[in-house]
PDB file of N, CA and C in Angstrom:
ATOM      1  N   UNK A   1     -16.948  -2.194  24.133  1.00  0.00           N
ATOM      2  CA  UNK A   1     -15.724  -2.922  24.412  1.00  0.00           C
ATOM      3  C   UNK A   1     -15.696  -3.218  25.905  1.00  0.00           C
ATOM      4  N   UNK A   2     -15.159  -4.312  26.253  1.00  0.00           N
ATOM      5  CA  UNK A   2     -15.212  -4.933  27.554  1.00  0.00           C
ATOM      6  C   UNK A   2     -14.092  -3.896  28.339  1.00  0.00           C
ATOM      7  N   UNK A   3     -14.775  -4.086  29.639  1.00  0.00           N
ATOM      8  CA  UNK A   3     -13.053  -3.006  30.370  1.00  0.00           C
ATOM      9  C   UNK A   3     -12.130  -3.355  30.291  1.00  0.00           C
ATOM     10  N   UNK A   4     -11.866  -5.195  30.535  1.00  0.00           N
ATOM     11  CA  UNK A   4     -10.522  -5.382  30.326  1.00  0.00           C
ATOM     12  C   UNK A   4      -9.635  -4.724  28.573  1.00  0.00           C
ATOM     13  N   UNK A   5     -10.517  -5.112  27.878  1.00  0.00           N
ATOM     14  CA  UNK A   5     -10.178  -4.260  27.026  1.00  0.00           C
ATOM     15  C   UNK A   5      -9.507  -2.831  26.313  1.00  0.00           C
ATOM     16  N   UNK A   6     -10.732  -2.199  27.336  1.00  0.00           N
ATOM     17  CA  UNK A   6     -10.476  -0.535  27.023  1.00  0.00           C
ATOM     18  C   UNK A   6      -9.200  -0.613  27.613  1.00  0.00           C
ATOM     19  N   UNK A   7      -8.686  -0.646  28.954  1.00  0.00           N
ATOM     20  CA  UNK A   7      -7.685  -0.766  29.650  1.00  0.00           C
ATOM     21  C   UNK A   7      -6.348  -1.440  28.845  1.00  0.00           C
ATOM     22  N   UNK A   8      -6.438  -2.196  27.900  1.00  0.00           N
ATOM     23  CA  UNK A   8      -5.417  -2.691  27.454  1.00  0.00           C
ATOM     24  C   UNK A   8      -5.220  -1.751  26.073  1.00  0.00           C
ATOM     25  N   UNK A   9      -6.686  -1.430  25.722  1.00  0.00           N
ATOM     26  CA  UNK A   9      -6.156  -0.268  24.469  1.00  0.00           C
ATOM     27  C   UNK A   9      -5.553   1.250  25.067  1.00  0.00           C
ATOM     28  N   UNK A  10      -6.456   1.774  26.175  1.00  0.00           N
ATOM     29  CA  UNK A  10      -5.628   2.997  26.583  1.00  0.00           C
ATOM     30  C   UNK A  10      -3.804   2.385  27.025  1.00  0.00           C
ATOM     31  N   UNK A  11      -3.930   1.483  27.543  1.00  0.00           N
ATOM     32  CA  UNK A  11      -2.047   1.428  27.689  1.00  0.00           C
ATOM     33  C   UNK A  11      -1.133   1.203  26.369  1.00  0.00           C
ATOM     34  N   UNK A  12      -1.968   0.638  25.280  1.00  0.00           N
ATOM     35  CA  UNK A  12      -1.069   0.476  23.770  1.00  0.00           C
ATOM     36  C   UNK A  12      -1.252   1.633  23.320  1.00  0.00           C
ATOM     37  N   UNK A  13      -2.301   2.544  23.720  1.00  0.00           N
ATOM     38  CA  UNK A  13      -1.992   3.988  23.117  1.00  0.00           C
ATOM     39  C   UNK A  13      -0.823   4.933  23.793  1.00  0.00           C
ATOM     40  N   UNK A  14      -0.859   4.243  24.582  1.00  0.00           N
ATOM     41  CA  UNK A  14       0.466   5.273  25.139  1.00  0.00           C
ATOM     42  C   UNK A  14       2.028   4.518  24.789  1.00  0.00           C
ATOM     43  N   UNK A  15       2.199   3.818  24.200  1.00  0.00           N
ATOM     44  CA  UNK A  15       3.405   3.024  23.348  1.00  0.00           C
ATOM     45  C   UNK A  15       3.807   4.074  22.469  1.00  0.00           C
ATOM     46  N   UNK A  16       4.933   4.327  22.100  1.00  0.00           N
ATOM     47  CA  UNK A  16       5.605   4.833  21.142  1.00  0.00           C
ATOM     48  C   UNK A  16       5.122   4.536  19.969  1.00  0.00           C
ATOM     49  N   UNK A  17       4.829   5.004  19.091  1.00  0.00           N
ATOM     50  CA  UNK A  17       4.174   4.994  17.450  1.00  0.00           C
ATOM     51  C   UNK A  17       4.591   3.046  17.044  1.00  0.00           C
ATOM     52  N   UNK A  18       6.403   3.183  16.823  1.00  0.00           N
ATOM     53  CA  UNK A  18       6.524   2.223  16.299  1.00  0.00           C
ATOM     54  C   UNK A  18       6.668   0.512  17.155  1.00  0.00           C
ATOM     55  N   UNK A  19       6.312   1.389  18.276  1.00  0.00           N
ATOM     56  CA  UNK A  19       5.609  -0.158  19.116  1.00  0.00           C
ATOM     57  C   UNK A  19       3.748  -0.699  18.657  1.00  0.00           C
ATOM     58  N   UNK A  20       3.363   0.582  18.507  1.00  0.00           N
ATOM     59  CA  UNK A  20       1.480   0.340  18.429  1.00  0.00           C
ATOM     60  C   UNK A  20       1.956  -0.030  17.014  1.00  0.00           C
ATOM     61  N   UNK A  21       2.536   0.242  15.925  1.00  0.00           N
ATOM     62  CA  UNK A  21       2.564  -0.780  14.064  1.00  0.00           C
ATOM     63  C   UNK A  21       2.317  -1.822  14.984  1.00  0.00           C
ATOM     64  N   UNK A  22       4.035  -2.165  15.914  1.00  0.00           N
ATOM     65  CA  UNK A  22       4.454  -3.252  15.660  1.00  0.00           C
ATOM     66  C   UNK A  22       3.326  -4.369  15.974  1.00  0.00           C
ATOM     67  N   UNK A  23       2.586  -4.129  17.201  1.00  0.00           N
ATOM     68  CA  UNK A  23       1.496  -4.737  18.020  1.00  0.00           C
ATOM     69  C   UNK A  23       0.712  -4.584  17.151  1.00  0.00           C
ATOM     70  N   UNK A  24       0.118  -3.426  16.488  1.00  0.00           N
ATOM     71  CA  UNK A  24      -0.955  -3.801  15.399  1.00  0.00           C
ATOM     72  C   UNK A  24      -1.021  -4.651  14.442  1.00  0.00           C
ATOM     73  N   UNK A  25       0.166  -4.704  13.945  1.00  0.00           N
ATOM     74  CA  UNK A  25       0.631  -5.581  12.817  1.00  0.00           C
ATOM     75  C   UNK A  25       0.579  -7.569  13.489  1.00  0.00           C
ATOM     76  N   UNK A  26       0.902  -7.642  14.337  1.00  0.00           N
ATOM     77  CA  UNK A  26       0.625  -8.381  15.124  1.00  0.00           C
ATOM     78  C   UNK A  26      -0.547  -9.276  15.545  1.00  0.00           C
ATOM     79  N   UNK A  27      -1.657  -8.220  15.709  1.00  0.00           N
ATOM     80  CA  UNK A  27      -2.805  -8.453  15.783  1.00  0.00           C
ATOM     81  C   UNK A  27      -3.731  -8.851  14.668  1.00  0.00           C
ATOM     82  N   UNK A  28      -3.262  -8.336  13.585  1.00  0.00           N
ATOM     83  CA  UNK A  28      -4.085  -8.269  12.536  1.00  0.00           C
ATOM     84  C   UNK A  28      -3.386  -9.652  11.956  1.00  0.00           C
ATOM     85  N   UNK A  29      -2.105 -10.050  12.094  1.00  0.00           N
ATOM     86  CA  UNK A  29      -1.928 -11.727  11.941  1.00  0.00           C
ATOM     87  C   UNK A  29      -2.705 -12.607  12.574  1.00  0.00           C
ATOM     88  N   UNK A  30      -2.672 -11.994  13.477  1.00  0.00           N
ATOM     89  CA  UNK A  30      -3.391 -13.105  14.682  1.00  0.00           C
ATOM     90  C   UNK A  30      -5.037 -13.952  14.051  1.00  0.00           C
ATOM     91  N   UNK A  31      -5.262 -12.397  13.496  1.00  0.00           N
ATOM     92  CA  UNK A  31      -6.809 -12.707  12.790  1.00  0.00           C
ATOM     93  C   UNK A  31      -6.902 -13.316  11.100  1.00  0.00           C
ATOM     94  N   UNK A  32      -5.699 -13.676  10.580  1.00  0.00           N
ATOM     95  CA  UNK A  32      -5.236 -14.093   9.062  1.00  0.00           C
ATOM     96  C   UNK A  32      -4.810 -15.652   9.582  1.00  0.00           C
ATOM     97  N   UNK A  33      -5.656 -16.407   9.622  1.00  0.00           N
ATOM     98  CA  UNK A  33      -5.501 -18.096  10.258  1.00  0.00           C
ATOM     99  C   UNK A  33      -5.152 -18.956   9.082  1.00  0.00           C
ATOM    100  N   UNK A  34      -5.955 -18.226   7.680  1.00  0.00           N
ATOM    101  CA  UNK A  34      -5.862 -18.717   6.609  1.00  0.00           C
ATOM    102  C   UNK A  34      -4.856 -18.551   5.608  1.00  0.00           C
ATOM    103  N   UNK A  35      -3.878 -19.411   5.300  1.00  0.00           N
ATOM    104  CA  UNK A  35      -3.270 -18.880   4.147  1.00  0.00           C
ATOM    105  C   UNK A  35      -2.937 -19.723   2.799  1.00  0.00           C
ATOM    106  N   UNK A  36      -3.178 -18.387   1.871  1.00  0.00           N
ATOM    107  CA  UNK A  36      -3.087 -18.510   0.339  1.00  0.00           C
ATOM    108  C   UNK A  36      -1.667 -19.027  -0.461  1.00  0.00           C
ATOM    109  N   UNK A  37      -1.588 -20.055  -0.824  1.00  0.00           N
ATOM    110  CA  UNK A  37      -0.105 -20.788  -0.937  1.00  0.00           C
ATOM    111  C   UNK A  37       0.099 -20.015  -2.453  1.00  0.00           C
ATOM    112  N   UNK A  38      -1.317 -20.093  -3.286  1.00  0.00           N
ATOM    113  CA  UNK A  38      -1.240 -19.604  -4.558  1.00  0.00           C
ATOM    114  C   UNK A  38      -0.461 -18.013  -4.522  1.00  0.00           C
ATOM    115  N   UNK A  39      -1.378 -17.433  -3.205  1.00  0.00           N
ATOM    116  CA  UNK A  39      -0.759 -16.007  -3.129  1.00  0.00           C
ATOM    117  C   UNK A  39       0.278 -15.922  -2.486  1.00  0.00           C
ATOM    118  N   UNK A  40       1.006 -16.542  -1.927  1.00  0.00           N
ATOM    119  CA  UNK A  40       2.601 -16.484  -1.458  1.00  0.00           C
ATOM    120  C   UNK A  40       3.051 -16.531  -2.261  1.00  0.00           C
ATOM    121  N   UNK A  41       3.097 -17.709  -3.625  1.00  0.00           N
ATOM    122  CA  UNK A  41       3.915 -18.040  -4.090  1.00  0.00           C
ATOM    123  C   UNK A  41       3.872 -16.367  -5.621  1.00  0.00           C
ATOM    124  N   UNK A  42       2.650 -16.293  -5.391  1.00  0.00           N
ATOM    125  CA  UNK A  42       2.414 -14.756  -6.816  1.00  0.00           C
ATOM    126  C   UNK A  42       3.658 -13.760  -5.917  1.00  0.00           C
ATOM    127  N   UNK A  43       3.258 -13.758  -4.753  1.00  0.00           N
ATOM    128  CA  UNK A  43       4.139 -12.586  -3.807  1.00  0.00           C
ATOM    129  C   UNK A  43       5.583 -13.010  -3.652  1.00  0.00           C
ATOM    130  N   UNK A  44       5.878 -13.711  -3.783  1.00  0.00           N
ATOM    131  CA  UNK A  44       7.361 -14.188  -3.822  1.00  0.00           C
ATOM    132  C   UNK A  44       7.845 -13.852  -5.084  1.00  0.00           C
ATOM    133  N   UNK A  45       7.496 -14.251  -6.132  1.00  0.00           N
ATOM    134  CA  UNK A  45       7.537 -14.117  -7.532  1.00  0.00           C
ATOM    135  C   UNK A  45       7.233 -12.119  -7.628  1.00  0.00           C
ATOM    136  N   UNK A  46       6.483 -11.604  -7.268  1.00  0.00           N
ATOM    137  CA  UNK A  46       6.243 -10.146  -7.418  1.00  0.00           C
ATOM    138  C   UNK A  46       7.864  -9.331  -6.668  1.00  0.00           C
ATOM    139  N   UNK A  47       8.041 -10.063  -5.633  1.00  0.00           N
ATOM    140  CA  UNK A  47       8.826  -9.551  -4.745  1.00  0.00           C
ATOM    141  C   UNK A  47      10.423  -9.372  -5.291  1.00  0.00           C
ATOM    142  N   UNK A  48      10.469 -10.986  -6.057  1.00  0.00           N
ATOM    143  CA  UNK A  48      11.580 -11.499  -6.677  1.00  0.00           C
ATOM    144  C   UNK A  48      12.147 -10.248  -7.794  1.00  0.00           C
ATOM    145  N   UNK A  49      10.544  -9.841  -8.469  1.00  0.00           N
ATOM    146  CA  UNK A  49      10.747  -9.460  -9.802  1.00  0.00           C
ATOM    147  C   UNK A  49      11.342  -7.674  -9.480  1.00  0.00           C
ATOM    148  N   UNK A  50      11.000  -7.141  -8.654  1.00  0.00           N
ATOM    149  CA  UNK A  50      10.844  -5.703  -7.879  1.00  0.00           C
ATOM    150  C   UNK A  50      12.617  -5.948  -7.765  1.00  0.00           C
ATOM    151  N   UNK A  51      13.200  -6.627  -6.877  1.00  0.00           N
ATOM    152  CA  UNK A  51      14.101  -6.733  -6.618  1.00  0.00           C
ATOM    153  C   UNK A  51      15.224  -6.687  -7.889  1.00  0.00           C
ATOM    154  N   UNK A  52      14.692  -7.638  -9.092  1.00  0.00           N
ATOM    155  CA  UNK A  52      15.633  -7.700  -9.822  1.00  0.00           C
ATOM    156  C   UNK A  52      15.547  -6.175 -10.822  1.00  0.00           C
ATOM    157  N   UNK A  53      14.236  -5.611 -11.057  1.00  0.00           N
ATOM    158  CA  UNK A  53      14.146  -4.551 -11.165  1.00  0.00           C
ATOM    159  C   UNK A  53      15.342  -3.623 -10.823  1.00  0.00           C
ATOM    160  N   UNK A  54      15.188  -3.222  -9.014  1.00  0.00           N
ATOM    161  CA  UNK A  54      16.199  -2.586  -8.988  1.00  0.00           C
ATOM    162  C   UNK A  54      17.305  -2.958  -8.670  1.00  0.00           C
ATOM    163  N   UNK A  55      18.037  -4.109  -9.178  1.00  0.00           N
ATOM    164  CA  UNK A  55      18.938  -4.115  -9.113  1.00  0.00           C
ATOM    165  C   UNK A  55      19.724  -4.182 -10.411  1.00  0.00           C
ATOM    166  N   UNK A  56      19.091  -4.062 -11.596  1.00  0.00           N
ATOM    167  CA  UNK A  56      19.067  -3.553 -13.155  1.00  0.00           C
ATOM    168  C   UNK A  56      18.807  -1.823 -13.163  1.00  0.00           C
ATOM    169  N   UNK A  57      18.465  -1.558 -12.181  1.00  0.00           N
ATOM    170  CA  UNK A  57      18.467   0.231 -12.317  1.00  0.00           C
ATOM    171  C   UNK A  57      17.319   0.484 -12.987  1.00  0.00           C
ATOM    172  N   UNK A  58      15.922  -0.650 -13.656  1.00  0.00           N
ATOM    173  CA  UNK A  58      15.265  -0.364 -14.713  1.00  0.00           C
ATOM    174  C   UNK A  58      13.917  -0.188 -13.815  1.00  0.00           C
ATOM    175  N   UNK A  59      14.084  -0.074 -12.551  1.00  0.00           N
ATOM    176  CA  UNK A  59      12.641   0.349 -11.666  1.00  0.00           C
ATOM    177  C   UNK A  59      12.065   2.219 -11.976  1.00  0.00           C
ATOM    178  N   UNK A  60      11.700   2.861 -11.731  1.00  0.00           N
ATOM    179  CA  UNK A  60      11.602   4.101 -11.507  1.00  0.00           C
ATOM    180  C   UNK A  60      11.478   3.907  -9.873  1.00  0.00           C
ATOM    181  N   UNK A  61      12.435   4.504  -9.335  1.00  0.00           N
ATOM    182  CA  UNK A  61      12.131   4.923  -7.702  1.00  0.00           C
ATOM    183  C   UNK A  61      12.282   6.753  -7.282  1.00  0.00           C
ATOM    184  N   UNK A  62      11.352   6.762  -6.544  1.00  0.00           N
ATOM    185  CA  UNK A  62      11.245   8.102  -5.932  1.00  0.00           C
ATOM    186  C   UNK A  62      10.807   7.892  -4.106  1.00  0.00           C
ATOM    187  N   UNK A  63      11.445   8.900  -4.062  1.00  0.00           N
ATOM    188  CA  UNK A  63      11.751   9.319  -2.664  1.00  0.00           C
ATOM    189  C   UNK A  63      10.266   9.179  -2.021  1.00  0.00           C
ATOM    190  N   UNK A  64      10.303   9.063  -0.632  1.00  0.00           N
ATOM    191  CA  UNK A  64       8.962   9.232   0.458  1.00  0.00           C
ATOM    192  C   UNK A  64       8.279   9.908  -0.283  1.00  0.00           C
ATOM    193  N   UNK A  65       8.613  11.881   0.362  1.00  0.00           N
ATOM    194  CA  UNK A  65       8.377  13.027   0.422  1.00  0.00           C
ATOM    195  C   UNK A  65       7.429  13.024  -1.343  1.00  0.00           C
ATOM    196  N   UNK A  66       8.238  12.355  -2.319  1.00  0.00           N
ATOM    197  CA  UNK A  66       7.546  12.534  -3.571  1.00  0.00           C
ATOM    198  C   UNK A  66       6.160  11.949  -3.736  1.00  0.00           C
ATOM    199  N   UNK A  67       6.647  10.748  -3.391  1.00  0.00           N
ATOM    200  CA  UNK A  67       5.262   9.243  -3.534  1.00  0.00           C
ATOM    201  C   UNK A  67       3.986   9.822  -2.410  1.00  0.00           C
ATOM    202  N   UNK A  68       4.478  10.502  -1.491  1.00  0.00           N
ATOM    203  CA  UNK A  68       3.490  11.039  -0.423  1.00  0.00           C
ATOM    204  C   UNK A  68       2.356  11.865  -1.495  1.00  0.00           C
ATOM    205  N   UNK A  69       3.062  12.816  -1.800  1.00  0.00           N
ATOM    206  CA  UNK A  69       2.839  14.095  -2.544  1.00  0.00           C
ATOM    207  C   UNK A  69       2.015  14.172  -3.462  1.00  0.00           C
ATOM    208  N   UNK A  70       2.795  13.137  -4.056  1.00  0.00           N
ATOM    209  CA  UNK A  70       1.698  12.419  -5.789  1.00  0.00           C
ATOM    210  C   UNK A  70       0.510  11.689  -5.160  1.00  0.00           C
ATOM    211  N   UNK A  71       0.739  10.704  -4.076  1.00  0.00           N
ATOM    212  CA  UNK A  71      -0.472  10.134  -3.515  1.00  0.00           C
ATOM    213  C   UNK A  71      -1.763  10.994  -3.009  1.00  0.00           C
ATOM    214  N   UNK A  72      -1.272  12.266  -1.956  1.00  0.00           N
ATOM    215  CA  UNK A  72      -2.343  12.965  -2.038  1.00  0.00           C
ATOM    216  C   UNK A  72      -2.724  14.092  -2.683  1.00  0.00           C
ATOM    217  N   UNK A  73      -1.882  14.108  -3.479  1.00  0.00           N
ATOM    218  CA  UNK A  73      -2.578  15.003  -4.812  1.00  0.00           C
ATOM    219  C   UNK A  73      -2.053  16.262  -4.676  1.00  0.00           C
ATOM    220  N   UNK A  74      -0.965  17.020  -3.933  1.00  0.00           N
ATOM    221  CA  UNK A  74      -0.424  18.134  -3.875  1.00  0.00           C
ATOM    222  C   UNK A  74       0.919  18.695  -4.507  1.00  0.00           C
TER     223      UNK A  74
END
């Protein structure tokens, strides 16, 4: 990595957690030039459907702490 570089990653490491998402998240747009109209429009429609889900009560939702838990297997 170039110095100017390193230098700009050691100062985003010292950012508060939810500044380095925010900048990461950021970055990783920066590099998505292309976009999928087919897949917006599936994700709008997915998003739509989640929503009406819970707002029928007919989702199953569970807490962080649970979904964490089940995810890594403990």
């Amino acid at each position: 990595m170039r110095s100017d570089a390193t230098k700009l990653l050691e100062a985003a490491l010292k950012l508060p957690p939810e500044a380095r998402a925010a900048m990461a998240g950021l970055l990783l747009e920066s590099l998505d030039t292309a976009v999928d109209a087919d897949a917006e429009a599936e994700w709008d429609r997915e998003i739509a459907r989640r929503l009406k889900d819970l707002d029928s009560a007919s989702a199953r939702v569970v807490s962080w702490s649970d979904a964490r838990q089940e995810i890594l297997g403990r």
